[in-house]
Structure formats: C-alpha cells, structure tokens
PDB file of N, CA and C in Angstrom:
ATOM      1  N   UNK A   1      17.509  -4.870 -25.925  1.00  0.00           N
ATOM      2  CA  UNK A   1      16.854  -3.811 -25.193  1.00  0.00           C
ATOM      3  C   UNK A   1      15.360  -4.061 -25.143  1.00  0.00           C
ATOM      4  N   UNK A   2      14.958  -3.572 -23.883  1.00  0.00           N
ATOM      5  CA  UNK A   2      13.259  -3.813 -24.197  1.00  0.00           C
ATOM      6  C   UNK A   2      12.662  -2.680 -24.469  1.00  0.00           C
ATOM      7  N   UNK A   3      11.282  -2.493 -24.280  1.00  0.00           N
ATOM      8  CA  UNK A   3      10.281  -1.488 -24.745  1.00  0.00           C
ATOM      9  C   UNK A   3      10.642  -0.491 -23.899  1.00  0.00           C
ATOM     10  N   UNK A   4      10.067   0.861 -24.287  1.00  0.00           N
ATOM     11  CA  UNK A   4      10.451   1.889 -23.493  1.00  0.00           C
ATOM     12  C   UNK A   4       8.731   1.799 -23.103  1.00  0.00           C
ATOM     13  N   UNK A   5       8.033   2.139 -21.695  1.00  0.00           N
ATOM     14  CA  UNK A   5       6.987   2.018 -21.581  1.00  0.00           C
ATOM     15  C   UNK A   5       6.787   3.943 -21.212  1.00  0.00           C
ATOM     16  N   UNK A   6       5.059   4.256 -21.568  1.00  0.00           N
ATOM     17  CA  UNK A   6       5.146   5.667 -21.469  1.00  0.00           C
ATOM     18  C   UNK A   6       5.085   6.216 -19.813  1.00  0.00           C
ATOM     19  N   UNK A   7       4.905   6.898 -19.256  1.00  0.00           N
ATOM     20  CA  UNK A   7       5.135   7.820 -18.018  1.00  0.00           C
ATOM     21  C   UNK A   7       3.501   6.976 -17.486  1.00  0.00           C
ATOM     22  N   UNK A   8       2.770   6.634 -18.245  1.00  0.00           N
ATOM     23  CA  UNK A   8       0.792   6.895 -17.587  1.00  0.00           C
ATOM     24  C   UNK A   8       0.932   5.432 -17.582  1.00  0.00           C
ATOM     25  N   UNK A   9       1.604   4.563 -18.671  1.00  0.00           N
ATOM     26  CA  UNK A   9       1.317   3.269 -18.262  1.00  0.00           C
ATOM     27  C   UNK A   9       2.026   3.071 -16.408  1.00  0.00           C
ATOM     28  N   UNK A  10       3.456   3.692 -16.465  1.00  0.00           N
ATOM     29  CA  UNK A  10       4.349   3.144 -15.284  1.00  0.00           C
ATOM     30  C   UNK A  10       3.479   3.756 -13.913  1.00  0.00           C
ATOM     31  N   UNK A  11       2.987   4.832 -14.053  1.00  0.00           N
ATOM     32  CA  UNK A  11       2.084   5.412 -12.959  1.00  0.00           C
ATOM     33  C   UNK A  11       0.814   4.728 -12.651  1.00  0.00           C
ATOM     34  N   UNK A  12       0.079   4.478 -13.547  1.00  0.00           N
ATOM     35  CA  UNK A  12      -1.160   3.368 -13.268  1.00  0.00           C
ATOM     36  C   UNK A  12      -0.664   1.968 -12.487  1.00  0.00           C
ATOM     37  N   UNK A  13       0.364   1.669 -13.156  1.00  0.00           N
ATOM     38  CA  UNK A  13       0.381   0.253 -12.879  1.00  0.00           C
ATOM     39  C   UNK A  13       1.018   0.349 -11.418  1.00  0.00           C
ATOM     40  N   UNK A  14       2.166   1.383 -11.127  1.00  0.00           N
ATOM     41  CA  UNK A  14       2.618   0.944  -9.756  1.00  0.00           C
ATOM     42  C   UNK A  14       1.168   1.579  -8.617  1.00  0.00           C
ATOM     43  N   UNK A  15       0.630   2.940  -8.923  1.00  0.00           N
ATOM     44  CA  UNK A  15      -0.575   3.184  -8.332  1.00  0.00           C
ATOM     45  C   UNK A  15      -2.261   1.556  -8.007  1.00  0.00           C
ATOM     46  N   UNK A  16      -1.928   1.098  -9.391  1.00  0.00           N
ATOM     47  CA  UNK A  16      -2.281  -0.252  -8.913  1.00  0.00           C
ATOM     48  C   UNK A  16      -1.795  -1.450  -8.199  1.00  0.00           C
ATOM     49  N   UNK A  17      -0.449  -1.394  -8.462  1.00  0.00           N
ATOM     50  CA  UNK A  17      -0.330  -2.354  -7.549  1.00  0.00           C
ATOM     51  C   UNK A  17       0.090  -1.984  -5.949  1.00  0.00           C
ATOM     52  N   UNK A  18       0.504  -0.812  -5.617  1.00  0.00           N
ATOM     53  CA  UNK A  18       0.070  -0.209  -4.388  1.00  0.00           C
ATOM     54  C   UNK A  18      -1.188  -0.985  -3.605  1.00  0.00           C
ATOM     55  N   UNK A  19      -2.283   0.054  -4.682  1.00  0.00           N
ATOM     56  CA  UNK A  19      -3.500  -0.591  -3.796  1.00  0.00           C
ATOM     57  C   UNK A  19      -4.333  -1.774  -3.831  1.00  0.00           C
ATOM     58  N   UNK A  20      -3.318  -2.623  -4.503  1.00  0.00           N
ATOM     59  CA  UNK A  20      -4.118  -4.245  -4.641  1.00  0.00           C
ATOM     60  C   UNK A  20      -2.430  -4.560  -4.478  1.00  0.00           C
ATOM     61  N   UNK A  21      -1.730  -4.852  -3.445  1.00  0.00           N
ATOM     62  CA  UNK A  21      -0.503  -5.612  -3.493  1.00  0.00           C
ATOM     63  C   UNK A  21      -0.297  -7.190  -4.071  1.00  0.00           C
ATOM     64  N   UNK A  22      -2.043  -7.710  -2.833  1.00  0.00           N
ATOM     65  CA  UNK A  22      -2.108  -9.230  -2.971  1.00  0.00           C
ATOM     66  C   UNK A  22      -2.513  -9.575  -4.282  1.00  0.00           C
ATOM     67  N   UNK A  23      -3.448  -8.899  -4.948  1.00  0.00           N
ATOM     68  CA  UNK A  23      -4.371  -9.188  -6.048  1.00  0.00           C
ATOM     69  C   UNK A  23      -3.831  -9.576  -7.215  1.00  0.00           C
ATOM     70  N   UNK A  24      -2.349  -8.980  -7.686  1.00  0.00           N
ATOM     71  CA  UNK A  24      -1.603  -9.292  -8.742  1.00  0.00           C
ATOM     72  C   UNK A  24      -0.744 -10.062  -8.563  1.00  0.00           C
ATOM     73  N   UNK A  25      -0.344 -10.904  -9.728  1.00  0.00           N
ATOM     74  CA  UNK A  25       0.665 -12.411  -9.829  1.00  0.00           C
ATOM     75  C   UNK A  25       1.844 -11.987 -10.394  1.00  0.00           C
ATOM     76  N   UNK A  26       2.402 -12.876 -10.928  1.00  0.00           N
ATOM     77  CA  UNK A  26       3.300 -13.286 -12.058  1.00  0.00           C
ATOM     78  C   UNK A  26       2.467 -13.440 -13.086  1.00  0.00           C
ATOM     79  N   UNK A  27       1.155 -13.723 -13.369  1.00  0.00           N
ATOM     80  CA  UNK A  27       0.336 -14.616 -14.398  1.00  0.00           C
ATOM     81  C   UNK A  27      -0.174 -13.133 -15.308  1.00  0.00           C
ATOM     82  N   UNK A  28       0.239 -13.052 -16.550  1.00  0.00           N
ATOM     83  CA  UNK A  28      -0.049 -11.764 -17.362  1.00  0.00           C
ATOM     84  C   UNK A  28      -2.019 -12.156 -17.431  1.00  0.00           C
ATOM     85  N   UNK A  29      -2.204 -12.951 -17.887  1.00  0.00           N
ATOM     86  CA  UNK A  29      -3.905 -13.247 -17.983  1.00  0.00           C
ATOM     87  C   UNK A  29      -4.786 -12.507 -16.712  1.00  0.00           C
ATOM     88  N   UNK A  30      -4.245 -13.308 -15.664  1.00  0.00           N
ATOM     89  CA  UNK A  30      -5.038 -12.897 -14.221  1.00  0.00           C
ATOM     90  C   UNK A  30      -4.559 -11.799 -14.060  1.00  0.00           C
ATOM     91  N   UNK A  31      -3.686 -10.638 -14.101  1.00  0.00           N
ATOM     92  CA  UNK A  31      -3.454  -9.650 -14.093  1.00  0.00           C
ATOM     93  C   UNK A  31      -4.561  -9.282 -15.187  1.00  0.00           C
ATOM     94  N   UNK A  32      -4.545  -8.971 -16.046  1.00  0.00           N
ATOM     95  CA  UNK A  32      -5.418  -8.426 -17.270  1.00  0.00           C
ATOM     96  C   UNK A  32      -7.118  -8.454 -16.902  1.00  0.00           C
ATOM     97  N   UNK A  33      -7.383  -9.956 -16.371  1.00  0.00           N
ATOM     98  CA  UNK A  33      -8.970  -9.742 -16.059  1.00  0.00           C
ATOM     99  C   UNK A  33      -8.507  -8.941 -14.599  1.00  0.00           C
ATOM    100  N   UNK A  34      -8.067  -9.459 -13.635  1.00  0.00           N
ATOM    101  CA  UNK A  34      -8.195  -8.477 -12.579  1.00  0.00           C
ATOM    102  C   UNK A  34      -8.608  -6.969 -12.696  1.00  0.00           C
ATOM    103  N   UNK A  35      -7.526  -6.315 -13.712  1.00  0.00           N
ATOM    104  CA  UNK A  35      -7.890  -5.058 -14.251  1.00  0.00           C
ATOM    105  C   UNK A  35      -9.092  -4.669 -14.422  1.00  0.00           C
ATOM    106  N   UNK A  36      -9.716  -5.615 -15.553  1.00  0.00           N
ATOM    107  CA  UNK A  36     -11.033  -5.667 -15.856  1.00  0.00           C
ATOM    108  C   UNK A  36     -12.000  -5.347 -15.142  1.00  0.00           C
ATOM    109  N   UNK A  37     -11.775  -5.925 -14.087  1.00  0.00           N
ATOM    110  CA  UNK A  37     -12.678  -5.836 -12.714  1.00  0.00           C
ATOM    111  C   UNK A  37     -12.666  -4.272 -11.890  1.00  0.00           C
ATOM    112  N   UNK A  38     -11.320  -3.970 -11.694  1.00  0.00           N
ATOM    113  CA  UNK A  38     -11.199  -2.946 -10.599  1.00  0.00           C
ATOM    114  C   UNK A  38     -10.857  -1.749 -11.773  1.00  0.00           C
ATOM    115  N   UNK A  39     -10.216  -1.392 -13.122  1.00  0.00           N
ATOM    116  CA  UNK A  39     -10.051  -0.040 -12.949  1.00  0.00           C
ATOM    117  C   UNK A  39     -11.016  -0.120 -14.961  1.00  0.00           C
ATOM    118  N   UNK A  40     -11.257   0.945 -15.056  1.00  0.00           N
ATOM    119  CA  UNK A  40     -11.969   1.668 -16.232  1.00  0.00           C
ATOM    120  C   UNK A  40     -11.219   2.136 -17.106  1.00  0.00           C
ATOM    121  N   UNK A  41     -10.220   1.165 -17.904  1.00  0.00           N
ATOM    122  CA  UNK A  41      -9.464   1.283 -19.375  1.00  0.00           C
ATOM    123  C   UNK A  41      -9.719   1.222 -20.449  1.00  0.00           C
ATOM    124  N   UNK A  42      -9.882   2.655 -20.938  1.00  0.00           N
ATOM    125  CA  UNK A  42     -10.848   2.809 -22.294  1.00  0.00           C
ATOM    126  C   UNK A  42     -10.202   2.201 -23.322  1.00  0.00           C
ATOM    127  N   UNK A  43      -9.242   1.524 -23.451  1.00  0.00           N
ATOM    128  CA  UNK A  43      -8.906   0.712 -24.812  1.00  0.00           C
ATOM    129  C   UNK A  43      -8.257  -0.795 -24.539  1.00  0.00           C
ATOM    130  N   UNK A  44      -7.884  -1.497 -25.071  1.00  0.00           N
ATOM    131  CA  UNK A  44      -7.670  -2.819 -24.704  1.00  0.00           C
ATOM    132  C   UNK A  44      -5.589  -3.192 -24.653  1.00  0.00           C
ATOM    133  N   UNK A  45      -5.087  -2.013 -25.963  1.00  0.00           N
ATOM    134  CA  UNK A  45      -4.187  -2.033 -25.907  1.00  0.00           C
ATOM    135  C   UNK A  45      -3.673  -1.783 -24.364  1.00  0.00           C
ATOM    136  N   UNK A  46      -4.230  -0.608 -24.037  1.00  0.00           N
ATOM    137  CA  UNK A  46      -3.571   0.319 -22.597  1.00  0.00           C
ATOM    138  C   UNK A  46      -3.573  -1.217 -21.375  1.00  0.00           C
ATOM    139  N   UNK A  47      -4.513  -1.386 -21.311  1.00  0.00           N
ATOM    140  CA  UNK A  47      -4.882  -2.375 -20.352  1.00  0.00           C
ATOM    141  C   UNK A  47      -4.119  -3.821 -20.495  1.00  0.00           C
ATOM    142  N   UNK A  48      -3.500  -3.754 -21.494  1.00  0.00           N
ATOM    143  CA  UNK A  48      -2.879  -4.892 -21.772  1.00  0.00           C
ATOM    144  C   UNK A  48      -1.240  -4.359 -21.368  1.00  0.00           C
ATOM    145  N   UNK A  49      -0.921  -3.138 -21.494  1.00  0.00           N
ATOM    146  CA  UNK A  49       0.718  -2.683 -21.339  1.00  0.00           C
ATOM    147  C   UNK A  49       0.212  -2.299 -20.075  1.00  0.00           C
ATOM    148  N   UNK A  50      -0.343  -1.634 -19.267  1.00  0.00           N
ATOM    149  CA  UNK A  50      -0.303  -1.850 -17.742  1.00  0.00           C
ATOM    150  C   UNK A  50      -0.495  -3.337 -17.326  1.00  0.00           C
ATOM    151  N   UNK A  51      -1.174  -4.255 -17.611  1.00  0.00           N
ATOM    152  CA  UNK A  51      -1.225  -5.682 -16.718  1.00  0.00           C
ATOM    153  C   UNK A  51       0.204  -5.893 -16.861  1.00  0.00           C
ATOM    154  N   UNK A  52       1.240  -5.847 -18.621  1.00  0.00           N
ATOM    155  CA  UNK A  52       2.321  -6.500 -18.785  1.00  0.00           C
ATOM    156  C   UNK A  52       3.617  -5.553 -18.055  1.00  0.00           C
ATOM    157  N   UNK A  53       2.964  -4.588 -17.369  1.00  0.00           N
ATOM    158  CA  UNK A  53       3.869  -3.910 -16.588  1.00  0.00           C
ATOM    159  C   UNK A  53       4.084  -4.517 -14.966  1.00  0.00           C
ATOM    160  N   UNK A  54       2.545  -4.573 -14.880  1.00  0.00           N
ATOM    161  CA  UNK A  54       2.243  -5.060 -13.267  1.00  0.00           C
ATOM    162  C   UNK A  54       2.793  -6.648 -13.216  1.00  0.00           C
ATOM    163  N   UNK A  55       2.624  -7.364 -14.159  1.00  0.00           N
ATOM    164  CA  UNK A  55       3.409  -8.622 -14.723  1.00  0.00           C
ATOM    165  C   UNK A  55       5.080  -8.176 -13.834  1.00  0.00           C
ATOM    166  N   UNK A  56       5.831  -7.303 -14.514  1.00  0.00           N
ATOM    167  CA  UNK A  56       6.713  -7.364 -14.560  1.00  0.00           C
ATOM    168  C   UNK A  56       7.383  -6.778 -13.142  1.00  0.00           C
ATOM    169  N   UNK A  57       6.627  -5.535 -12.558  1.00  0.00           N
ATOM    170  CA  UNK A  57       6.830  -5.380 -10.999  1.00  0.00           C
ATOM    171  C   UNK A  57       6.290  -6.527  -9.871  1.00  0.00           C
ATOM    172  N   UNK A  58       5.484  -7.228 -10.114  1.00  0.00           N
ATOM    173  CA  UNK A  58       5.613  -8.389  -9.278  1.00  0.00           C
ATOM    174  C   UNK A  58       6.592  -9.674  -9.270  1.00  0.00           C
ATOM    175  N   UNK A  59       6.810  -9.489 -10.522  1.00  0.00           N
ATOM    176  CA  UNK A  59       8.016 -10.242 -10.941  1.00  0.00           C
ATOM    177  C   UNK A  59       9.471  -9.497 -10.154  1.00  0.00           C
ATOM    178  N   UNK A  60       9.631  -8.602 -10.143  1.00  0.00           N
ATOM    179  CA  UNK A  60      10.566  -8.364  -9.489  1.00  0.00           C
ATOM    180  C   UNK A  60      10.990  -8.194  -8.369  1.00  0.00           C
ATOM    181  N   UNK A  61       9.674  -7.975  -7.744  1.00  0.00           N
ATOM    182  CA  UNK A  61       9.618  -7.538  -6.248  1.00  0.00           C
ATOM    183  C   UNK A  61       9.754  -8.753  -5.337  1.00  0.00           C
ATOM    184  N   UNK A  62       9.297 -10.245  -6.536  1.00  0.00           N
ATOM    185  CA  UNK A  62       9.364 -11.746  -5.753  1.00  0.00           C
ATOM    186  C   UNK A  62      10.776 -11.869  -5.855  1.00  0.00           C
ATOM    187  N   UNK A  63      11.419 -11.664  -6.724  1.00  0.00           N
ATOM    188  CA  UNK A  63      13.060 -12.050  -6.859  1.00  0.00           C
ATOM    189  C   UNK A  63      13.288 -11.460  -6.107  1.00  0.00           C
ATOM    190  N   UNK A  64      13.142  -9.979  -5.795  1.00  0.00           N
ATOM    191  CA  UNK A  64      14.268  -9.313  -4.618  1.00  0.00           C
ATOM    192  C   UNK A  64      13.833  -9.589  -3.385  1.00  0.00           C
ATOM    193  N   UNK A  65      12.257 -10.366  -2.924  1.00  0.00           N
ATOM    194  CA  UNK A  65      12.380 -11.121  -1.560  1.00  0.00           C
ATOM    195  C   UNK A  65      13.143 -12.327  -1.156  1.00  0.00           C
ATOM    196  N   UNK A  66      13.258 -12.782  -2.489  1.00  0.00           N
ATOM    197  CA  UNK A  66      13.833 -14.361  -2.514  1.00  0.00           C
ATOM    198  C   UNK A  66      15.156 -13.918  -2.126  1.00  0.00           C
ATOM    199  N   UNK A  67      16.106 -12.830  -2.964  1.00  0.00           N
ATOM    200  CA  UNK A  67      17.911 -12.476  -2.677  1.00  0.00           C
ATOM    201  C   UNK A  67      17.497 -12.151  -1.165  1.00  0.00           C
ATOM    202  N   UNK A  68      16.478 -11.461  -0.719  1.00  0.00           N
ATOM    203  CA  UNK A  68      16.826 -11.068   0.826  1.00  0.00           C
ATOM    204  C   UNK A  68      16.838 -12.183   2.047  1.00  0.00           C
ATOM    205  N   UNK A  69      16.099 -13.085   1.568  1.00  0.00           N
ATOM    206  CA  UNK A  69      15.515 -14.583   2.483  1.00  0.00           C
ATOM    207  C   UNK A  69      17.277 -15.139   2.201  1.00  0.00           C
ATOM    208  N   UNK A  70      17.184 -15.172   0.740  1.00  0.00           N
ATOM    209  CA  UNK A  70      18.845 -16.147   0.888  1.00  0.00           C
ATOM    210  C   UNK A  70      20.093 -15.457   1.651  1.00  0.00           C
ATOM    211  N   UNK A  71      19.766 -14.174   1.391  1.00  0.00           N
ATOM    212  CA  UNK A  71      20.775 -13.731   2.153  1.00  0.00           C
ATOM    213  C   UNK A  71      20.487 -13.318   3.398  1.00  0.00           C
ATOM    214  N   UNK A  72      19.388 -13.422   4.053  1.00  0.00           N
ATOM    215  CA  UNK A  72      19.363 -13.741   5.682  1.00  0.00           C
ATOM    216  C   UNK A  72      19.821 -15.191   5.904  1.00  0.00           C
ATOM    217  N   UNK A  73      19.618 -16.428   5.258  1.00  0.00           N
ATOM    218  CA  UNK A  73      19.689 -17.730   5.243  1.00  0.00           C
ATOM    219  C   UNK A  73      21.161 -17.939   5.579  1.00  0.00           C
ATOM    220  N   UNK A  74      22.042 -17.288   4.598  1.00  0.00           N
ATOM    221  CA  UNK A  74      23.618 -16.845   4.897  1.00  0.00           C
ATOM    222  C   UNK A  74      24.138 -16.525   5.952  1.00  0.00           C
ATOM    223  N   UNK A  75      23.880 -15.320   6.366  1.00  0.00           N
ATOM    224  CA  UNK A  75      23.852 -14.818   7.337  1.00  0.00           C
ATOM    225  C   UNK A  75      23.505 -15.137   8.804  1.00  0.00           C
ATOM    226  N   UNK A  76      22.502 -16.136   8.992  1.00  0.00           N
ATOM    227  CA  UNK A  76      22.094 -17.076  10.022  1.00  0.00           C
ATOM    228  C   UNK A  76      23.336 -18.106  10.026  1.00  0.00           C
ATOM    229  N   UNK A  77      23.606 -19.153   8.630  1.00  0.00           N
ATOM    230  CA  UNK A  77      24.225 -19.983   8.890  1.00  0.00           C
ATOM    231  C   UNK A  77      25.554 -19.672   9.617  1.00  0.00           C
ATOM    232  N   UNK A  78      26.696 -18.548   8.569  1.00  0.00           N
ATOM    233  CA  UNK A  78      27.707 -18.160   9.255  1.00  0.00           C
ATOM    234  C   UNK A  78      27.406 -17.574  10.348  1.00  0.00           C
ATOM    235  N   UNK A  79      26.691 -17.190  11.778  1.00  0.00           N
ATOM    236  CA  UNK A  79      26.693 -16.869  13.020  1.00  0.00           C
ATOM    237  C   UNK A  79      26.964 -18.284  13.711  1.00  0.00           C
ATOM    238  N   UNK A  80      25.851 -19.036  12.937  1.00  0.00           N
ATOM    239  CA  UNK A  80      25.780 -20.500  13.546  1.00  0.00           C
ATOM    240  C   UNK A  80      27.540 -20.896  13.576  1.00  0.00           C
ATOM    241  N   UNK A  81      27.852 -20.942  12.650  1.00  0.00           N
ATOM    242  CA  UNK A  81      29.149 -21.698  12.497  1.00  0.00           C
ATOM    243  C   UNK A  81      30.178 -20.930  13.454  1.00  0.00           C
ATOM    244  N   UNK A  82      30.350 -19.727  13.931  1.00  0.00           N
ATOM    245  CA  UNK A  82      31.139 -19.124  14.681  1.00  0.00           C
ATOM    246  C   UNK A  82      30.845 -19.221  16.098  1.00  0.00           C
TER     247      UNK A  82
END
C-alpha cells in the first residue's frame, strides 16, 4: 500500500499542475525547484510531498496518453485490414 497523502497536499498539487500543465515532468528534482520558483511553501517537507505528488500525476496522465495513442493505433490498423 502506499502513503495516504492529506486533502491540501492533493489540492495544491493538481491546482498546480492545472496552471503550469507544461512546466512539470516525471523528474521529482525539477518538479521541486520549479515549485521553488512559482508557489510560497512555508516548509520544505510540504513542498517536497506536493512536487512527489505532481511527480506522480504527470506520471499518470503520460501513461494514459500512451493506452489512448495505442489504442487509436489498433483501431486504425483493424479498419485498414477490413
């Protein structure tokens, strides 16, 4: 099982990555200074469980473009073949 994260980390982080879509990676580091830059996190812990959150919604949001590309890719081929 993983961490249970609190209600303010999951709200910051998707409210951030909203309004910086492009700005965040996969890369937990460049997420973390990015932060640095754009929002005002009074402790280091917090700022570190929102980047490793925003880590983890970009991470997911690339996998579920990748299942949709393969499965248009599918979907193209079998038309082709019929």
């Amino acid at each position: 099982m993983g961490k249970v994260r609190t209600e303010k980390v999951k709200k910051a982080a998707r409210e951030l990555v909203q309004k910086y879509p492009e700005q965040f990676t996969t890369d937990f580091e460049a997420n973390k200074k990015f932060l640095d830059t754009v929002a005002s996190i009074y402790s280091p812990r917090l700022r570190n469980r929102i980047a490793g959150y925003i880590t983890r919604l970009v991470a997911i949001s690339k996998s579920r473009e990748a299942e949709a590309a393969a499965e248009a890719t599918e979907e193209e081929t079998e038309e082709e073949k019929e």
